[in-house]
Structure formats: C-alpha cells, structure tokens
Protein backbone atom coordinates (compact mmCIF):
# COMPACT_ATOMS: atom_id res chain seq x y z
CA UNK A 1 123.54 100.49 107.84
CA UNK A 2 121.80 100.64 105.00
CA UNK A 3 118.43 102.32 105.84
CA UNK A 4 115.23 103.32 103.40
CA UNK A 5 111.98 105.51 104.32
CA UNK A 6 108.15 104.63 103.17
CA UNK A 7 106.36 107.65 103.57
CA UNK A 8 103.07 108.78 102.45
CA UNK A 9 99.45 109.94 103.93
CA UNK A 10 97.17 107.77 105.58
CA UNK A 11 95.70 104.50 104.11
CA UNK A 12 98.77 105.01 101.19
CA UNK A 13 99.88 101.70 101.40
CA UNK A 14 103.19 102.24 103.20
CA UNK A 15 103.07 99.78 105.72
CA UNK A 16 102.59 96.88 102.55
CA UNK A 17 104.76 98.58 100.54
CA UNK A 18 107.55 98.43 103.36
CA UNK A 19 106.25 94.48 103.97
CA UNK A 20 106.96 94.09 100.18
CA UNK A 21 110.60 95.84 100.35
CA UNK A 22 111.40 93.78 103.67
CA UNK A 23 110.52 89.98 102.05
CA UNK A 24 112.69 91.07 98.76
CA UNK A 25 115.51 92.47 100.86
CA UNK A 26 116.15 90.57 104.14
CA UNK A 27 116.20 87.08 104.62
CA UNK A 28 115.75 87.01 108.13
CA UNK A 29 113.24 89.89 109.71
CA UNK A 30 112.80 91.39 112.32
CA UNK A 31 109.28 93.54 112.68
CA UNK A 32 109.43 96.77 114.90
CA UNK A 33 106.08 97.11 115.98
CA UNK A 34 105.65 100.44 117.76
CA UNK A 35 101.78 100.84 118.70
CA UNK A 36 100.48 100.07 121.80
CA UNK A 37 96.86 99.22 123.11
CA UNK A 38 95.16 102.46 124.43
CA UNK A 39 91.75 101.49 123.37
CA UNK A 40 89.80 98.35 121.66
CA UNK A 41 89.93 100.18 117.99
CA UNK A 42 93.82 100.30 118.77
CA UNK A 43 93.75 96.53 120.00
CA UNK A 44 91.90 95.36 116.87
CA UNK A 45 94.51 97.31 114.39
CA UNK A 46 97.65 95.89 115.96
CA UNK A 47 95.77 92.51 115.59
CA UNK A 48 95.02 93.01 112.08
CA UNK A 49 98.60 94.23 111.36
CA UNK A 50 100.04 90.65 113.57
CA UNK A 51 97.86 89.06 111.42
CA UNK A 52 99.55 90.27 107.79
CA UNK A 53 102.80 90.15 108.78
CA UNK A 54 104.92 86.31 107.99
CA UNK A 55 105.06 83.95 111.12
CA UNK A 56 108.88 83.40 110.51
CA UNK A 57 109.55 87.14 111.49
CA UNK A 58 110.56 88.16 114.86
CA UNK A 59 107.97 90.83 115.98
CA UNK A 60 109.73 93.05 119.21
CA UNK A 61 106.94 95.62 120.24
CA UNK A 62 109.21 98.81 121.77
CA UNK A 63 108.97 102.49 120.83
CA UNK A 64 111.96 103.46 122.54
CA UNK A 65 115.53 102.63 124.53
CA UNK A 66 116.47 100.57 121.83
CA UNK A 67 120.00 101.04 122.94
CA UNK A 68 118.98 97.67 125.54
CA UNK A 69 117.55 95.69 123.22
CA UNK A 70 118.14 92.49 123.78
CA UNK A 71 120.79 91.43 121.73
CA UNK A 72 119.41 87.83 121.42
CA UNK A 73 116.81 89.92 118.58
CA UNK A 74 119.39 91.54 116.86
CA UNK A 75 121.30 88.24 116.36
CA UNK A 76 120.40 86.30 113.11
CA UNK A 77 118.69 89.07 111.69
CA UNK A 78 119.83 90.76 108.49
CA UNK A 79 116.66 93.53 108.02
CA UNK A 80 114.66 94.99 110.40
CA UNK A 81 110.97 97.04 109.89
CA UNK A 82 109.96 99.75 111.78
CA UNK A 83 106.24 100.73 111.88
CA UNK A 84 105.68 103.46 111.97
CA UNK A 85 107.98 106.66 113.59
CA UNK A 86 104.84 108.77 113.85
CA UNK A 87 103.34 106.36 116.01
CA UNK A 88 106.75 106.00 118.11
CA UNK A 89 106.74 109.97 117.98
CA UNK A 90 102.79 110.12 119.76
CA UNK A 91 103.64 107.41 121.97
CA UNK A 92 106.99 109.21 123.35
CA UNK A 93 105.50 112.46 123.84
CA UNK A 94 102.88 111.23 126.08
CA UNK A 95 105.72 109.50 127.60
CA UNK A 96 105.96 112.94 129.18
CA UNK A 97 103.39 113.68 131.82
CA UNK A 98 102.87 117.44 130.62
CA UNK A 99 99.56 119.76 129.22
CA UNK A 100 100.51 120.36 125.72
CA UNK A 101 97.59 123.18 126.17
CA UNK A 102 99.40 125.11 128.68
CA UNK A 103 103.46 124.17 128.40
CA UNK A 104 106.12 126.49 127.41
CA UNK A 105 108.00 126.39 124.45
CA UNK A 106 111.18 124.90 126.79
CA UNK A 107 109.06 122.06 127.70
CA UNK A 108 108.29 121.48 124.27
CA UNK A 109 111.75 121.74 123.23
CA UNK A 110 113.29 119.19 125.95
CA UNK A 111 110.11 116.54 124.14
CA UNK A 112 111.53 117.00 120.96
CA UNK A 113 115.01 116.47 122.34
CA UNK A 114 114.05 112.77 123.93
CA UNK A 115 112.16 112.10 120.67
CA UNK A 116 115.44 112.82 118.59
CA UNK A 117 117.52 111.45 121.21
CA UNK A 118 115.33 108.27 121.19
CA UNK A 119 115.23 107.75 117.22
CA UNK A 120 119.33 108.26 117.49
CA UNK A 121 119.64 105.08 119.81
CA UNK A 122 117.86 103.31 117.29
CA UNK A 123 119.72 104.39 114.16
CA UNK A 124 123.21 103.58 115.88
CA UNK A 125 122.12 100.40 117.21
CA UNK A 126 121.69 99.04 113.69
CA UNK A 127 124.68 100.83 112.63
CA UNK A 128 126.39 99.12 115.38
CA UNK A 129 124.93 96.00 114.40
CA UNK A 130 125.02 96.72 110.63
CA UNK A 131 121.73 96.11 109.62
CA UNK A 132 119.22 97.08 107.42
CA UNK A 133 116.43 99.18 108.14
CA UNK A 134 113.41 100.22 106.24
CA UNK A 135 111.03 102.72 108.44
CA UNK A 136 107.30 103.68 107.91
CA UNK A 137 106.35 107.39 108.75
CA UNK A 138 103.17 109.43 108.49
CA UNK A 139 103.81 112.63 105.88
CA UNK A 140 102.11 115.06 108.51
CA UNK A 141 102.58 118.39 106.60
CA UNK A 142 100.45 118.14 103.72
CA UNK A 143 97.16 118.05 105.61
CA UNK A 144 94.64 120.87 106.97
CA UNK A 145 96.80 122.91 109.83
CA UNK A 146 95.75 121.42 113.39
CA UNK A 147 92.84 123.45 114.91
CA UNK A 148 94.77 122.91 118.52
CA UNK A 149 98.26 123.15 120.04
CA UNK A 150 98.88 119.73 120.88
CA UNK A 151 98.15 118.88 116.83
CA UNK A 152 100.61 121.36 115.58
CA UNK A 153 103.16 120.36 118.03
CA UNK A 154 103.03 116.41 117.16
CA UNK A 155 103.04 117.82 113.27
CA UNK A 156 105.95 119.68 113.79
CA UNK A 157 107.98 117.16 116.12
CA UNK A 158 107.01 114.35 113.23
CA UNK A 159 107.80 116.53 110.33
CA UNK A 160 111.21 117.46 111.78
CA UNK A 161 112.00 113.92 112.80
CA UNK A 162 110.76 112.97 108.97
CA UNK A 163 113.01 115.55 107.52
CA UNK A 164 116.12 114.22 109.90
CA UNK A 165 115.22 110.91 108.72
CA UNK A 166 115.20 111.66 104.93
CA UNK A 167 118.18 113.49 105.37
CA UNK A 168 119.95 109.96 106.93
CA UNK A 169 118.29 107.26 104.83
CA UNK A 170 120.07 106.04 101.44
CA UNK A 171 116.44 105.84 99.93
CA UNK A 172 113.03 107.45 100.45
CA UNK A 173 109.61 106.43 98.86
CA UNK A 174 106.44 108.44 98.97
CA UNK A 175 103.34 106.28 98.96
CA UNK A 176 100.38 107.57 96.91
CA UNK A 177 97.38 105.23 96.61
CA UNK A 178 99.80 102.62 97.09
CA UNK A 179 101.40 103.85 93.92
CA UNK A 180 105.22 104.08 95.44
CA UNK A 181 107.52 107.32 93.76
CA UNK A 182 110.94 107.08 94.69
CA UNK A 183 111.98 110.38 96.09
CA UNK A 184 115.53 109.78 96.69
CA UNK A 185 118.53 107.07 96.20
CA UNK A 186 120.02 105.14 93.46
C-alpha cells in the first residue's frame, strides 16, 4: 500500500488538493466519504462535497469496520480517498454513549483504543488489497487550546491518530492557503 496524508487547517484546501492527487494517481477511484447528516448545515456540506467530486468514482459513505467492506468496492479500484480522519475520529467517539464532561481517564483510553483499532482495519484492508490511499486530516494542534474537556480530548485523540498516520504514510503534505508543502517522502 502505498498511502499519502493532506493535512492542513481548516478551509486549506486539502480536500481539492487530495481530489487533485487522486485524478493524477488512480485511474479508477474510490471516494471514502466519512461525514454523516447530524444537522441541515451538515446535509448541505456533504451535498456540496457529492457535488465536486467526478461521477465515475465510487463514493462508499462508512467511518468505520472497514474490515467488511464489501469486497465488490474494493474490486476494480486502484486508489481510494478518504475524507477526512478527523471527521471519522468525531463520529467514532460519539459512537460511544459516554459524558466526555464527567468520564475517567480509562474510559477515555478504551475510545482512543477503538479509534486506533478502527483506522488499523482500514490501513490493512488496503494493504491486503494493495491499494493506494491518500487521506485528508484536520491539523488540530496548532489552534487556541479547547476551553472544555471534550475539545481537548478530540484534539488529542486526532493529533495522536495524525502523528500515527504520518508516521505510516510514504508521503505527507501540509495545506496552507491551498499552497501544498511537502513535509515528507521522495
């Protein structure tokens, strides 16, 4: 697997950047989407995103047990996009039915395993199925420090799942004003 990170702060220009990558890399794509709906402001981003992205790609919307998927998506494609981990991250740790207020630091730890465990299924599927994979995250850490515990939690969780998936990709891009640096690889 051959696997590449697009990171950056909000409204970088990751996501196109990553769209850009994807169309000059992979001839057949398949599109990650990780969102889901939890409000109409939600609704009308993941519209404008289906909107941007090519009709010829395969879009499968799942933020976790990517160890099932479907093998019928994996077949035929040669790339796949996922957008965005920090979204995947949110959406598995309110997966958990648990006050992020009031939970100890062992609850918080067994999150962060699922999360980890849950980004590992879907690096060794497309290791399995030897595929490319380019992934959009949030750089979390460079930002005023959360004013609540459930804030610095997700920025910790996402900067340590960042940092794991730095460590694993063969390249890594950091997105400023849609300006991409490359931080790491050939």
């Amino acid at each position: 697997m051959r696997m590449t990170v697009v990171t950056g702060g909000a409204r970088s220009g990751k996501s196109t950047y990553a769209e850009q990558l994807a169309k000059e890399r992979g001839r057949h794509i398949g599109y990650i989407a990780t969102a889901v709906v939890t409000d109409q402001d939600m609704e009308e981003r993941i519209n404008r995103h289906k909107m941007s992205r090519p009709k010829e790609w395969t879009t499968i919307e799942q933020y976790r047990d990517f160890d099932a998927l479907d093998d019928g998506l994996l077949e035929g494609r040669d790339l796949f996009l996922l957008d965005c981990v920090t979204t995947m991250v949110t959406n598995l740790m309110f997966d958990e039915d648990m006050d992020y207020d009031t939970c100890s630091n062992e609850a918080i730890q067994k999150v962060e395993d699922y999360i980890f465990a849950e980004i590992e299924k879907l690096l060794q599927r497309m290791e399995e199925e030897q595929k490319q994979l380019i992934v959009v995250t949030n750089e979390v850490g460079m930002g005023l420090v959360p004013a609540y515990r459930l804030g610095s939690i997700f920025r910790d969780i996402a900067g340590r799942v960042n940092q794991y998936l730095a460590t694993r990709a063969d390249e890594v891009y950091f997105m400023i004003s849609s300006i991409p640096m490359k931080i790491k690889g050939a």
